[in-house]
Protein backbone atom coordinates (compact mmCIF):
# COMPACT_ATOMS: atom_id res chain seq x y z
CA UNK A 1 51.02 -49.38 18.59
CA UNK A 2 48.31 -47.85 20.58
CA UNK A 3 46.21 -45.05 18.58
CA UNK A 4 46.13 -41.65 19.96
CA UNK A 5 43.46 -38.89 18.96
CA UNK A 6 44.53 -36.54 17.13
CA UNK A 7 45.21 -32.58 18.43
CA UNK A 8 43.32 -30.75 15.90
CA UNK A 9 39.82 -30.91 14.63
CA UNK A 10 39.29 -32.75 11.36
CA UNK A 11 36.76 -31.84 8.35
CA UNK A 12 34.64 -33.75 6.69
CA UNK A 13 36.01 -34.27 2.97
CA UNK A 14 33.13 -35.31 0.38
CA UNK A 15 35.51 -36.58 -2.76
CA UNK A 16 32.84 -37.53 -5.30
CA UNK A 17 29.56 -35.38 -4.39
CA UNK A 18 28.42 -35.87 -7.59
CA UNK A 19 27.73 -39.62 -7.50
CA UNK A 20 25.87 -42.01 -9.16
CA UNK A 21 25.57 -39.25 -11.59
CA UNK A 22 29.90 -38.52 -11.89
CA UNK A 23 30.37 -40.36 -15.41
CA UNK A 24 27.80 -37.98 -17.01
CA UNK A 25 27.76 -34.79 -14.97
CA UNK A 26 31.55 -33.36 -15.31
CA UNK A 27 31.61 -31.05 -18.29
CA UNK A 28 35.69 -32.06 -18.62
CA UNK A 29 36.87 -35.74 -18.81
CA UNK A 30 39.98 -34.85 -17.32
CA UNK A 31 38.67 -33.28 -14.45
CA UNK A 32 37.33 -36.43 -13.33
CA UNK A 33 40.33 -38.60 -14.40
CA UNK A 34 42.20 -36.18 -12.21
CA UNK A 35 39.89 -36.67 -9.42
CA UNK A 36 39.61 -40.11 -9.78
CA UNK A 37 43.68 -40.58 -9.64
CA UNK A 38 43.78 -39.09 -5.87
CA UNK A 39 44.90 -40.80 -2.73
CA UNK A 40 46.61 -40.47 0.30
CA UNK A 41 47.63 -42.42 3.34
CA UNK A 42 45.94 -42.76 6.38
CA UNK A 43 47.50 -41.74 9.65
CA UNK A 44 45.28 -44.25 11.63
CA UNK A 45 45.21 -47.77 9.33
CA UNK A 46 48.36 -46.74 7.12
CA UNK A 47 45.95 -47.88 3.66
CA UNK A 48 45.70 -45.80 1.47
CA UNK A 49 42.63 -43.37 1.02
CA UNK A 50 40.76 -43.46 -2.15
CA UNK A 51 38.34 -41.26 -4.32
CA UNK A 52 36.41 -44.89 -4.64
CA UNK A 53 36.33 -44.02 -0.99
CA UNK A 54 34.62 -41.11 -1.51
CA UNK A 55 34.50 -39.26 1.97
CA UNK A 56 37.23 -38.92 4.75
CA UNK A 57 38.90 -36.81 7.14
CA UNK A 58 41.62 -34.06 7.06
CA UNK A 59 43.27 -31.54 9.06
CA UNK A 60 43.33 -28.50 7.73
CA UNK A 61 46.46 -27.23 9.57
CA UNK A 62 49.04 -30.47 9.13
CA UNK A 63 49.17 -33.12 7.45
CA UNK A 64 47.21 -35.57 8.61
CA UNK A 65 43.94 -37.66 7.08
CA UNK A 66 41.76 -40.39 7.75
CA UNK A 67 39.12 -42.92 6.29
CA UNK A 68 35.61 -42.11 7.57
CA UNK A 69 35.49 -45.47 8.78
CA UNK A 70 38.94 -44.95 11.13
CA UNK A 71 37.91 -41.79 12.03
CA UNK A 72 34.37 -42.79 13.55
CA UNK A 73 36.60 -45.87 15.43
CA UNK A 74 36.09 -45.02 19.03
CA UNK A 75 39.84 -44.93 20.87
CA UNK A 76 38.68 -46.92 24.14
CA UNK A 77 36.09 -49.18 24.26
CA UNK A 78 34.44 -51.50 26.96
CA UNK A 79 33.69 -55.02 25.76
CA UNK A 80 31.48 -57.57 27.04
CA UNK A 81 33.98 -60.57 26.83
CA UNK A 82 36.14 -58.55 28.01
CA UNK A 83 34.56 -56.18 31.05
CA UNK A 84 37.83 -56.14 33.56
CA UNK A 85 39.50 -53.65 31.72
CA UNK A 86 39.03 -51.24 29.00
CA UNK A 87 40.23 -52.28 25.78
CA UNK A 88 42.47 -49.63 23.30
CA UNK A 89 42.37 -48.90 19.88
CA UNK A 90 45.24 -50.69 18.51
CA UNK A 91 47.20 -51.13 14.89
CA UNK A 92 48.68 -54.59 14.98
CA UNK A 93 52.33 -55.27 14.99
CA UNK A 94 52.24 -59.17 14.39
CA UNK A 95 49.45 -61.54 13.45
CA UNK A 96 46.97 -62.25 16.46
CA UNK A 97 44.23 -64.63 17.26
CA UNK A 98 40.74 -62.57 18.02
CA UNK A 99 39.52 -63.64 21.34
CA UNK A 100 35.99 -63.62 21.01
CA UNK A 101 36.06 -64.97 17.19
CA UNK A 102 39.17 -66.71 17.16
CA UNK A 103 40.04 -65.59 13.64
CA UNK A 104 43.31 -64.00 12.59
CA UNK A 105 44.32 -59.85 12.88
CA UNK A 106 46.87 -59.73 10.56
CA UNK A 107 49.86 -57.17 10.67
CA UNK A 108 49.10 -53.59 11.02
CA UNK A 109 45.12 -54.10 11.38
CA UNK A 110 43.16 -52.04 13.48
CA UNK A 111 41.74 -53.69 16.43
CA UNK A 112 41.06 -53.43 19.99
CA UNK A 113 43.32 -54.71 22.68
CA UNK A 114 44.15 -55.03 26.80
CA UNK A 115 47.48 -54.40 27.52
CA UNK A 116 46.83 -55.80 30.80
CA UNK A 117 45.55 -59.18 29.29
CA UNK A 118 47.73 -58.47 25.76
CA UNK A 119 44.39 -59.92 23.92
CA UNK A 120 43.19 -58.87 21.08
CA UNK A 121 39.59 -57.66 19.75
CA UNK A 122 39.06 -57.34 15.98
CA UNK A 123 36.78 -54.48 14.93
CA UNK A 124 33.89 -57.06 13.69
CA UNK A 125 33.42 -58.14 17.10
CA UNK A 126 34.53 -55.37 18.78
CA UNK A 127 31.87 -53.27 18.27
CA UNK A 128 29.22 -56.15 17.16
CA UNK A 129 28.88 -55.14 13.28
CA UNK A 130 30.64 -55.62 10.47
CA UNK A 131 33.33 -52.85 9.74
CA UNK A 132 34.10 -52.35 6.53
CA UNK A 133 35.11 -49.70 3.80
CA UNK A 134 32.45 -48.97 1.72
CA UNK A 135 33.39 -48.19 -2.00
CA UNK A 136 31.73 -45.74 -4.29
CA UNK A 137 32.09 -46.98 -7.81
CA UNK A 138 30.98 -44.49 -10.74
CA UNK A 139 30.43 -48.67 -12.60
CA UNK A 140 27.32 -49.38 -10.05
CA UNK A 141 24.96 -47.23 -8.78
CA UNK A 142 24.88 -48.14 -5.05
CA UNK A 143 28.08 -48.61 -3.03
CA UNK A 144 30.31 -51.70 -2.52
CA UNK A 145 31.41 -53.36 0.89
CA UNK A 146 33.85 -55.98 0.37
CA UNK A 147 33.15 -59.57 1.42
CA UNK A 148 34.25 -60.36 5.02
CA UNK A 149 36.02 -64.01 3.85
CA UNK A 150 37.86 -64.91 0.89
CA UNK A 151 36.26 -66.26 -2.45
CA UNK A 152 36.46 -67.93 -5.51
CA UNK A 153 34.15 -66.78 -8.13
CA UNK A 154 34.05 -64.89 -11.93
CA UNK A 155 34.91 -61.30 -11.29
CA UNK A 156 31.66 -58.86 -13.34
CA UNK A 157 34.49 -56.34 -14.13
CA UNK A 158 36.94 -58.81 -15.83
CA UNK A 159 34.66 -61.91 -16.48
CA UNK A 160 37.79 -63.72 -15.01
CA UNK A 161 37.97 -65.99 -12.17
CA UNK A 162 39.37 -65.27 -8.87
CA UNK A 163 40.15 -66.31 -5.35
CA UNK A 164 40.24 -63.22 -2.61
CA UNK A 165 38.23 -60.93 -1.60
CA UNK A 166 35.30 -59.27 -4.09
CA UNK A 167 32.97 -56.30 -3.15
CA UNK A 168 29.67 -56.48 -3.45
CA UNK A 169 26.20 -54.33 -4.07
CA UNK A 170 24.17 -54.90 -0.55
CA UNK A 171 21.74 -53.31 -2.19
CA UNK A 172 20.92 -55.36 -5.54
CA UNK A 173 22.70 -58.21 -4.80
CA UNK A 174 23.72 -57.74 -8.56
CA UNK A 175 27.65 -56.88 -8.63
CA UNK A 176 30.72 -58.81 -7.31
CA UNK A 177 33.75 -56.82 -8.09
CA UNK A 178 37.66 -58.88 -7.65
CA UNK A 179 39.45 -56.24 -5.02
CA UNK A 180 42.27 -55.77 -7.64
CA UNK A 181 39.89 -54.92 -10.13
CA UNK A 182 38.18 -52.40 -8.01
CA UNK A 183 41.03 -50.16 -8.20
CA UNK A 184 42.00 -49.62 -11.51
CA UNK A 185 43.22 -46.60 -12.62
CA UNK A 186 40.37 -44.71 -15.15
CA UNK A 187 43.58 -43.27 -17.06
CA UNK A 188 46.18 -45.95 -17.77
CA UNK A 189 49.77 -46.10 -20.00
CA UNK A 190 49.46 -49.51 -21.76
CA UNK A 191 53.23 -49.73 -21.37
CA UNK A 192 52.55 -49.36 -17.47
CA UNK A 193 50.06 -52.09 -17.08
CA UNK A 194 52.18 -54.70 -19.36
CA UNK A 195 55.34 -53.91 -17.96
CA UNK A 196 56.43 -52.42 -21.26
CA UNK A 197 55.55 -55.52 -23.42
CA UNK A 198 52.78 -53.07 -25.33
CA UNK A 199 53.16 -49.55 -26.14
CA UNK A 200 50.37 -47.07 -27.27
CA UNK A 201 51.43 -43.14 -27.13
CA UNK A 202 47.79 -42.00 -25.55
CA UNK A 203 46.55 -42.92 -22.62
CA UNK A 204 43.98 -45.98 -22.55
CA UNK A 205 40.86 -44.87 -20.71
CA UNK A 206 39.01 -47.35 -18.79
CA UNK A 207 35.32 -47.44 -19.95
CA UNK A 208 32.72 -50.25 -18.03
CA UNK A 209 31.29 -52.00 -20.67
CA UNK A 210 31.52 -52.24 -24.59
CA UNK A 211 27.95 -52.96 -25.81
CA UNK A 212 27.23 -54.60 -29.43
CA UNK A 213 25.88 -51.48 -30.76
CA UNK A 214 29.31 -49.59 -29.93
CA UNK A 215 31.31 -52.36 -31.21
CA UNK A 216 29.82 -53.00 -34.87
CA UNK A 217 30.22 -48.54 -34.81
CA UNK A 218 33.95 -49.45 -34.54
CA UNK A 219 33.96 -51.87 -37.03
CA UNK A 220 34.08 -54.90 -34.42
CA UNK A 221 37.40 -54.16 -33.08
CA UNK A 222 39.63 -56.77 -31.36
CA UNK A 223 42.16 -56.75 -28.26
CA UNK A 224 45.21 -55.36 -29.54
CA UNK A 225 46.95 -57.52 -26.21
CA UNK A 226 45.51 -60.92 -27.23
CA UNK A 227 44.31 -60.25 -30.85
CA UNK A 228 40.84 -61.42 -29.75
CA UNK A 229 37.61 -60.17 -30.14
CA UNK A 230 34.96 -58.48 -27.52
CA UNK A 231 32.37 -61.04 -28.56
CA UNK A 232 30.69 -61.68 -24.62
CA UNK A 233 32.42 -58.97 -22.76
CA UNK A 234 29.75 -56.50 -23.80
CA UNK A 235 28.99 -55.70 -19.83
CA UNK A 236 32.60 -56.22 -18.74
CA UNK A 237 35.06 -53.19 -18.61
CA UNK A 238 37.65 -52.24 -21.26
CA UNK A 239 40.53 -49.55 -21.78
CA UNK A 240 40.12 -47.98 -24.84
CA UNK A 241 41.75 -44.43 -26.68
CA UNK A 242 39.00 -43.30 -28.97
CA UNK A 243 41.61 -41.73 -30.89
CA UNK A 244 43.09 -44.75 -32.36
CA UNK A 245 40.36 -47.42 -32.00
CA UNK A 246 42.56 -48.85 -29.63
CA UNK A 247 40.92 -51.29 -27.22
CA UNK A 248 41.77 -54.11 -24.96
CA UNK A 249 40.20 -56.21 -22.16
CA UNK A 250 40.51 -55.00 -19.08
CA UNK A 251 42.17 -58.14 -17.77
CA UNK A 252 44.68 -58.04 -21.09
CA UNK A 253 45.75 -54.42 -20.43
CA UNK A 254 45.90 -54.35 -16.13
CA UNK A 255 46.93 -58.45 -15.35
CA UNK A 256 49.31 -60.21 -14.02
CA UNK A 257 49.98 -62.62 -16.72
CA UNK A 258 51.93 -63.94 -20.13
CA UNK A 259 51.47 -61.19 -23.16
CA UNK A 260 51.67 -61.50 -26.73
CA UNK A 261 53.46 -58.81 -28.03
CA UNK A 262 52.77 -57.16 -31.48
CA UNK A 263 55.37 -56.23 -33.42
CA UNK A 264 55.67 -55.39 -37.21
CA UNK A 265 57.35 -57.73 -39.76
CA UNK A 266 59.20 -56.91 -43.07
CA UNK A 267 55.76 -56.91 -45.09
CA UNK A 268 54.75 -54.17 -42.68
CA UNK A 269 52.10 -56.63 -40.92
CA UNK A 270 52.03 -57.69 -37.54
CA UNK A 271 53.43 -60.51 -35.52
CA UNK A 272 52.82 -61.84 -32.28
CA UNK A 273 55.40 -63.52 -29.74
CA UNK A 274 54.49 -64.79 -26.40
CA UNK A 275 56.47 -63.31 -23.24
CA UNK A 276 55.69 -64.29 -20.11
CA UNK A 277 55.85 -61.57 -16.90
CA UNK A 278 57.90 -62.29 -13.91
C-alpha cells in the first residue's frame, strides 16, 4: 500500500517533557501512571505509539497520529541503486527481499519501493542510516534504540536470558533492555500478568530496582510468585504495592511461564501448586 501525505498539518506532541527527571518531578504518582499508560496507533506504520516514545505527531482536526520517526519519512525518494525511477514510500503487504541489502521486509514494514521494477528498499538503506525508534525510558537516563539484528543475551531489566531484539544506551554503552521488557506497564493487576493464577486487590507498581538498604527496611521480603528471595536482583526491576509489602520479580509477575500458585491450607498457612500457562 503506497503512503499518501496527509491533508492537514500535524503538531508536534512532546509526551514526557519532563525527562530524565519524570520519576521524581510529578507531584502525583498517578498522574504519571496515567501518562505512562497512553498509546495510540499510527496511521503510517500501524504500531502502536508510545509515551516510551515520547514525541509524535497529531492532527488536531481528525483523527490521525504518527511516530516522529514516520512522520520525518520522506514519501518519494531517489536512490542510488536504484536512479531509473523514483522509489515510494511503501507499507509492506508480504515479506520482501531488500535489493540493495538483501535482507528480509517483513509484513506491513515501511519501506521504499518501484512499482515499475516492484523492488523493494528497506528504510536502513534507503536513506543510508539506521532508522530506528528511539525509546525514552524514565529506568536510564539517555534514550534507547533497539538493536538492528536479533540477540541472545541476559536482559538488565529481568536478569533473564533472551533471544530477540534488546534496546540499548548509545550513549553509555551500559543498558540492554529485552523488547518485551521495555514495555511493561508501570501500573499492573497481578491477576492480569499471571493469567489469573495470582490475585492481589491493589495494583502492583513497577519500581526499577530494589536495593539492599530497601529490602532489610521491609524485613527482606520474598516473591510472593516464586516464594524466593530478591537476594541479586538489587538493580533489576520489581512490581511492588507498598501497601501490603507485596513484591515480586518482574519476570515472576509479567512472563510467559509455569506459576506456583499460593493458596491457604486448613492451618491457615500457605501452599504452593505448580500450573503451567498455555
Amino acid at each position: 500500500m503506497v503512503v499518501i501525505q496527509h491533508e492537514h498539518p500535524l503538531t508536534l506532541v512532546d509526551l514526557n517533557p519532563k525527562y530524565p527527571r519524570d520519576e521524581y518531578v510529578y507531584d502525583d504518582e498517578e498522574d504519571l501512571i496515567s501518562n505512562q499508560a497512553f498509546q495510540c496507533p499510527c496511521d503510517r506504520c500501524d504500531l502502536n505509539i508510545t509515551f516510551f516514545h515520547r514525541y509524535y505527531y497529531k492532527c488536531n482536526q481528525c483523527d490521525y497520529s504518527l511516530h516522529k520517526l514516520c512522520y520525518e519519512l520522506p514519501i518519494t525518494l531517489e536512490h542510488t541503486s536504484h536512479l531509473a525511477h523514483t522509489l515510494s514510500l511503501f507499507q509492506n503487504e508480504s515479506q520482501q527481499e531488500c535489493h540493495v541489502c538483501k535482507y528480509y521486509i517483513w509484513d506491513n514494514q515501511l519501506c521504499y519501493y518501484c512499482s515499475t521494477c516492484m523492488l523493494n528498499i528497506c528504510l536502513n538503506c534507503g536513506k543510508n542510516k539506521a532508522h530506528h525508534h528511539t525509546i525514552y525510558h524514565p529506568s536510564h537516563e539517555h534514550p534507547l534504540i533497539p538493536i538492528n539484528r536479533e540477540n541472545s543475551m541476559m536482559c538488565d531489566a529481568c536478569g533473564k536470558h533472551h533471544q530477540g531484539i534488546f534496546y540499548q544506551c548509545i550513549t553509555c554503552f551500559l543498558s540492554f533492555i529485552y523488547e518485551d521488557c521495555i514495555f511493561s506497564p508501570k501500573r499492573l493487576l497481578i491477576q492480569e500478568g499471571t493469567c489469573d493464577k495470582f490475585f492481589h486487590t491493589h495494583p502492583l507498581i513497577l519500581t526499577y530496582g530494589f536495593p539492599i538498604a530497601d529490602q532489610q527496611a521491609k524485613f527482606n521480603p520474598r516473591c510472593r510468585v516464586c516464594d524466593k528471595s530478591f537476594s541479586g536482583y538489587e538493580d533489576f526491576w520489581v512490581y511492588k504495592c507498598e501497601k501490603c509489602r507485596y513484591y515480586a520479580h518482574h519476570h515472576c509477575a509479567y512472563s510467559r511461564s509455569s506459576y506456583l500458585r499460593s493458596k491457604p491450607s486448613e492451618s491457615g498457612k500457605s501452599k504452593y501448586y505448580f500450573f503451567e500457562r498455555q
